[in-house]
C-alpha atoms as a PDB file:
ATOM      1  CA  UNK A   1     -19.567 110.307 -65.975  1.00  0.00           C
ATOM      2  CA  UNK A   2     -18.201 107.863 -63.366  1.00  0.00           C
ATOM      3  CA  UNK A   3     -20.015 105.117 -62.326  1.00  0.00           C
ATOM      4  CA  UNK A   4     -20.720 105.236 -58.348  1.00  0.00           C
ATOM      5  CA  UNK A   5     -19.947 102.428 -55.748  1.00  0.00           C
ATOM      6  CA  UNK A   6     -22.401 102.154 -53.076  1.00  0.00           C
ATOM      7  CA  UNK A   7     -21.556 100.037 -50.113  1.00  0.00           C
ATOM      8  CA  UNK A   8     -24.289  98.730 -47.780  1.00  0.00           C
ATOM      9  CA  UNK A   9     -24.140  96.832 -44.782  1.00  0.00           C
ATOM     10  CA  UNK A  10     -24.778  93.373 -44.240  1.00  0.00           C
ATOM     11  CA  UNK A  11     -27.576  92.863 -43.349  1.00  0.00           C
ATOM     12  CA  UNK A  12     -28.287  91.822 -39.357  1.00  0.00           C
ATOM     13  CA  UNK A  13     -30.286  88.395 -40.644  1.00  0.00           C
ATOM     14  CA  UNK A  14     -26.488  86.874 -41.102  1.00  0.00           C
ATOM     15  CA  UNK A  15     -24.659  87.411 -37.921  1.00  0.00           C
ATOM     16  CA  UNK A  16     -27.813  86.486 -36.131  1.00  0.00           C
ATOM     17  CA  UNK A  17     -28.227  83.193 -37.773  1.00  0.00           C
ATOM     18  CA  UNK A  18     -24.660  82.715 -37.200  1.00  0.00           C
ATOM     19  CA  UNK A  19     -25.009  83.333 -33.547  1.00  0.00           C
ATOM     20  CA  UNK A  20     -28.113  80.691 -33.772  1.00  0.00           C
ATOM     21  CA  UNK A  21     -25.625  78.300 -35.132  1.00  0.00           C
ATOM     22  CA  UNK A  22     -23.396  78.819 -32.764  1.00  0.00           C
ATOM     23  CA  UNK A  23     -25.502  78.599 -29.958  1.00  0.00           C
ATOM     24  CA  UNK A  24     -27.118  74.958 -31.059  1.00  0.00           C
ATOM     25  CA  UNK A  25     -23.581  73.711 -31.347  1.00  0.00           C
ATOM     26  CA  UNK A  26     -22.731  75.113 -27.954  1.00  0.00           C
ATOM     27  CA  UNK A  27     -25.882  73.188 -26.674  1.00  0.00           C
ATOM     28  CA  UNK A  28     -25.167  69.826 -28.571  1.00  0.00           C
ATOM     29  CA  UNK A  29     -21.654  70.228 -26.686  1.00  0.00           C
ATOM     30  CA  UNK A  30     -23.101  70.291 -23.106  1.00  0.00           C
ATOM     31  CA  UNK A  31     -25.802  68.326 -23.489  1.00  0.00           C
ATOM     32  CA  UNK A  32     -24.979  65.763 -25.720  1.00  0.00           C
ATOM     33  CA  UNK A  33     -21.098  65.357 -26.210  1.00  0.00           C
ATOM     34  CA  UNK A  34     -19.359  66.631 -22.816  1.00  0.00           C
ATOM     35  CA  UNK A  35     -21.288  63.714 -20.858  1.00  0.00           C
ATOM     36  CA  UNK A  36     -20.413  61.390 -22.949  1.00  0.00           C
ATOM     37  CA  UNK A  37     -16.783  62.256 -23.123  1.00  0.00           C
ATOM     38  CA  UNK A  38     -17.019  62.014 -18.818  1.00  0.00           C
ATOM     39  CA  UNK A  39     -18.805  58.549 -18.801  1.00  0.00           C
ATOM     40  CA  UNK A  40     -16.199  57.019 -21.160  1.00  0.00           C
ATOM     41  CA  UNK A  41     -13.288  58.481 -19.297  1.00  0.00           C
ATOM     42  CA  UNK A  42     -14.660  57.190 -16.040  1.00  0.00           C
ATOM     43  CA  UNK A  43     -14.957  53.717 -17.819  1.00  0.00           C
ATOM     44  CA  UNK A  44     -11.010  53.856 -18.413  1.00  0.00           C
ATOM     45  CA  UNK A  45      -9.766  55.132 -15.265  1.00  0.00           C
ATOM     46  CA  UNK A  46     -12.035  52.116 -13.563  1.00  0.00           C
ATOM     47  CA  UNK A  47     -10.814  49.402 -16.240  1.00  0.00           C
ATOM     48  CA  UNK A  48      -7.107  50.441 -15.272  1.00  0.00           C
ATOM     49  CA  UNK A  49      -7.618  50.410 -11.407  1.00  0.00           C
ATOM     50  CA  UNK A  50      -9.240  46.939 -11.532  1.00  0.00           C
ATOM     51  CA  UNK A  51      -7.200  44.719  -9.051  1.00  0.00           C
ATOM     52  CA  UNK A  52      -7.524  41.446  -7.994  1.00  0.00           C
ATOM     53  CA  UNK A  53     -10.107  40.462  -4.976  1.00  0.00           C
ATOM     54  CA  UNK A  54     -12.495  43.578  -6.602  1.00  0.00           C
ATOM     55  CA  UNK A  55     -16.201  41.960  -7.278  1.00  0.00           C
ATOM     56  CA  UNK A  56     -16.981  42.484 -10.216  1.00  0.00           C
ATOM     57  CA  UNK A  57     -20.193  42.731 -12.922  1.00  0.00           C
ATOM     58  CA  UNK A  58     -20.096  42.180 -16.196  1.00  0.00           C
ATOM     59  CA  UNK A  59     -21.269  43.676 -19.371  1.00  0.00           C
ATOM     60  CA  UNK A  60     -23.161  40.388 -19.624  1.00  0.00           C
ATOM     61  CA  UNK A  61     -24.475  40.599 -15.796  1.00  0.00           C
ATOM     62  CA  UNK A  62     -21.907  37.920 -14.543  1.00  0.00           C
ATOM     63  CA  UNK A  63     -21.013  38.194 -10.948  1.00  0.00           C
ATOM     64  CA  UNK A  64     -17.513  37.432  -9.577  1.00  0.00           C
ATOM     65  CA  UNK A  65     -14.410  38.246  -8.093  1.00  0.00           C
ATOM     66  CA  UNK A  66     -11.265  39.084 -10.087  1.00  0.00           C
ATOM     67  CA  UNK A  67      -8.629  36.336  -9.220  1.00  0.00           C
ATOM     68  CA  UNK A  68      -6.099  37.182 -11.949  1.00  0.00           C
ATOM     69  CA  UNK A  69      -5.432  40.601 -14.417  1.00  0.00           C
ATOM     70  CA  UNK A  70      -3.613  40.449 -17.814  1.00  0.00           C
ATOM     71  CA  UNK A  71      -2.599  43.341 -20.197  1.00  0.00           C
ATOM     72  CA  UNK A  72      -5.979  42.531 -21.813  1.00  0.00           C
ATOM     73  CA  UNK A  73      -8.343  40.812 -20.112  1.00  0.00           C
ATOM     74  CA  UNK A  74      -9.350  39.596 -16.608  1.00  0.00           C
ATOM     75  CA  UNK A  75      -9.941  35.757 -15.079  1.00  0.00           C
ATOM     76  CA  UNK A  76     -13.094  35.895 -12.693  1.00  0.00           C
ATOM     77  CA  UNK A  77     -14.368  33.416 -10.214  1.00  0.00           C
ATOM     78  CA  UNK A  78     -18.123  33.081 -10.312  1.00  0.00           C
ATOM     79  CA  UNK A  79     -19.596  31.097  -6.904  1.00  0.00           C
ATOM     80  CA  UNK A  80     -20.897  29.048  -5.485  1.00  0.00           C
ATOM     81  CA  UNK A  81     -18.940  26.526  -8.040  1.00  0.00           C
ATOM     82  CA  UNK A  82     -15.931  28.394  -8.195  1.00  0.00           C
ATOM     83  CA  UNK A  83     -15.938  28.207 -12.016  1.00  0.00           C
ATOM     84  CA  UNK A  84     -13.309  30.813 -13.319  1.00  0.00           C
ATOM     85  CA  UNK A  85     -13.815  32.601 -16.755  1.00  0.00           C
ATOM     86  CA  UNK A  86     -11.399  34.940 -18.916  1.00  0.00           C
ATOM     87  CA  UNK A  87     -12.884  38.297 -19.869  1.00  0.00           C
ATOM     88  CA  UNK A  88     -11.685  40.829 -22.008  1.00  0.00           C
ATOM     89  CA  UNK A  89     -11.085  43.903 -19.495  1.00  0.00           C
ATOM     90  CA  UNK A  90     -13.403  45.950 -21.390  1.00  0.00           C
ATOM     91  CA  UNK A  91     -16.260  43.377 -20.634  1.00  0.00           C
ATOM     92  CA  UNK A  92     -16.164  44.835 -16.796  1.00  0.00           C
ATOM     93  CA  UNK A  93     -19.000  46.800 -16.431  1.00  0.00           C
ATOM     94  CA  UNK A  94     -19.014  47.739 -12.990  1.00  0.00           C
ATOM     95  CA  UNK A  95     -17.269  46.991 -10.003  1.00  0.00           C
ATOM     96  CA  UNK A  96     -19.082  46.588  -7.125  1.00  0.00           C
ATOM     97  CA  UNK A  97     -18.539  48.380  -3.531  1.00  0.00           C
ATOM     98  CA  UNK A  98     -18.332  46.359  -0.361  1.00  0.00           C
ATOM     99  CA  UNK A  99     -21.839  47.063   0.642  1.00  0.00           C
ATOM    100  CA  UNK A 100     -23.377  45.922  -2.835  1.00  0.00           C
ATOM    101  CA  UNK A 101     -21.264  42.277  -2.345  1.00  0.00           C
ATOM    102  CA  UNK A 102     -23.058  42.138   1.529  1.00  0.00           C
ATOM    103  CA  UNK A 103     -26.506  42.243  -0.534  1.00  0.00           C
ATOM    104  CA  UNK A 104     -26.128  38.800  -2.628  1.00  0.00           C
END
């Protein structure tokens, strides 16, 4: 006598923890990954399209105005003693819009 192969299923437990898997990655994505991914390309496009006269703030919280721009790094003037500092350009944490500089 012959000995008789029997195939079964997988069972549905598998594919459904796969989908589960699936599903928490797809969440990490949106939630977690995607907005980073935006903020950090926002940071770039701003760093490039610094220009001189832009007010500035720094990582640190200095306020000034960008007088000069190098491949690298930016020189700011901070009032009222019109010191001027050299910042890396990644230090520039936010530049500020016309009605922001009216406030100070």
């Amino acid at each position: 006598m012959g000995a008789i192969i029997v195939q079964t299923a997988a069972p549905a437990g598998n594919s459904i923890g796969l989908l589960m898997i699936l599903a928490v990655f797809a969440i990490f994505y949106f939630l977690l990954i995607l907005p980073v991914q935006r903020r950090q390309k926002r940071t770039q496009k701003m760093i490039r399209e610094l220009k001189n006269g832009d007010r500035v703030v720094t990582s640190g919280g200095m306020r000034g105005t960008i007088i000069s721009l190098k491949d690298d790094s930016v020189q700011i003037r901070v009032e009222p003693d019109k010191v001027k500092l050299e910042f890396v350009r990644s230090a520039v944490a936010h530049v500020m819009k016309e009605d922001e500089s009216n406030k100070q």
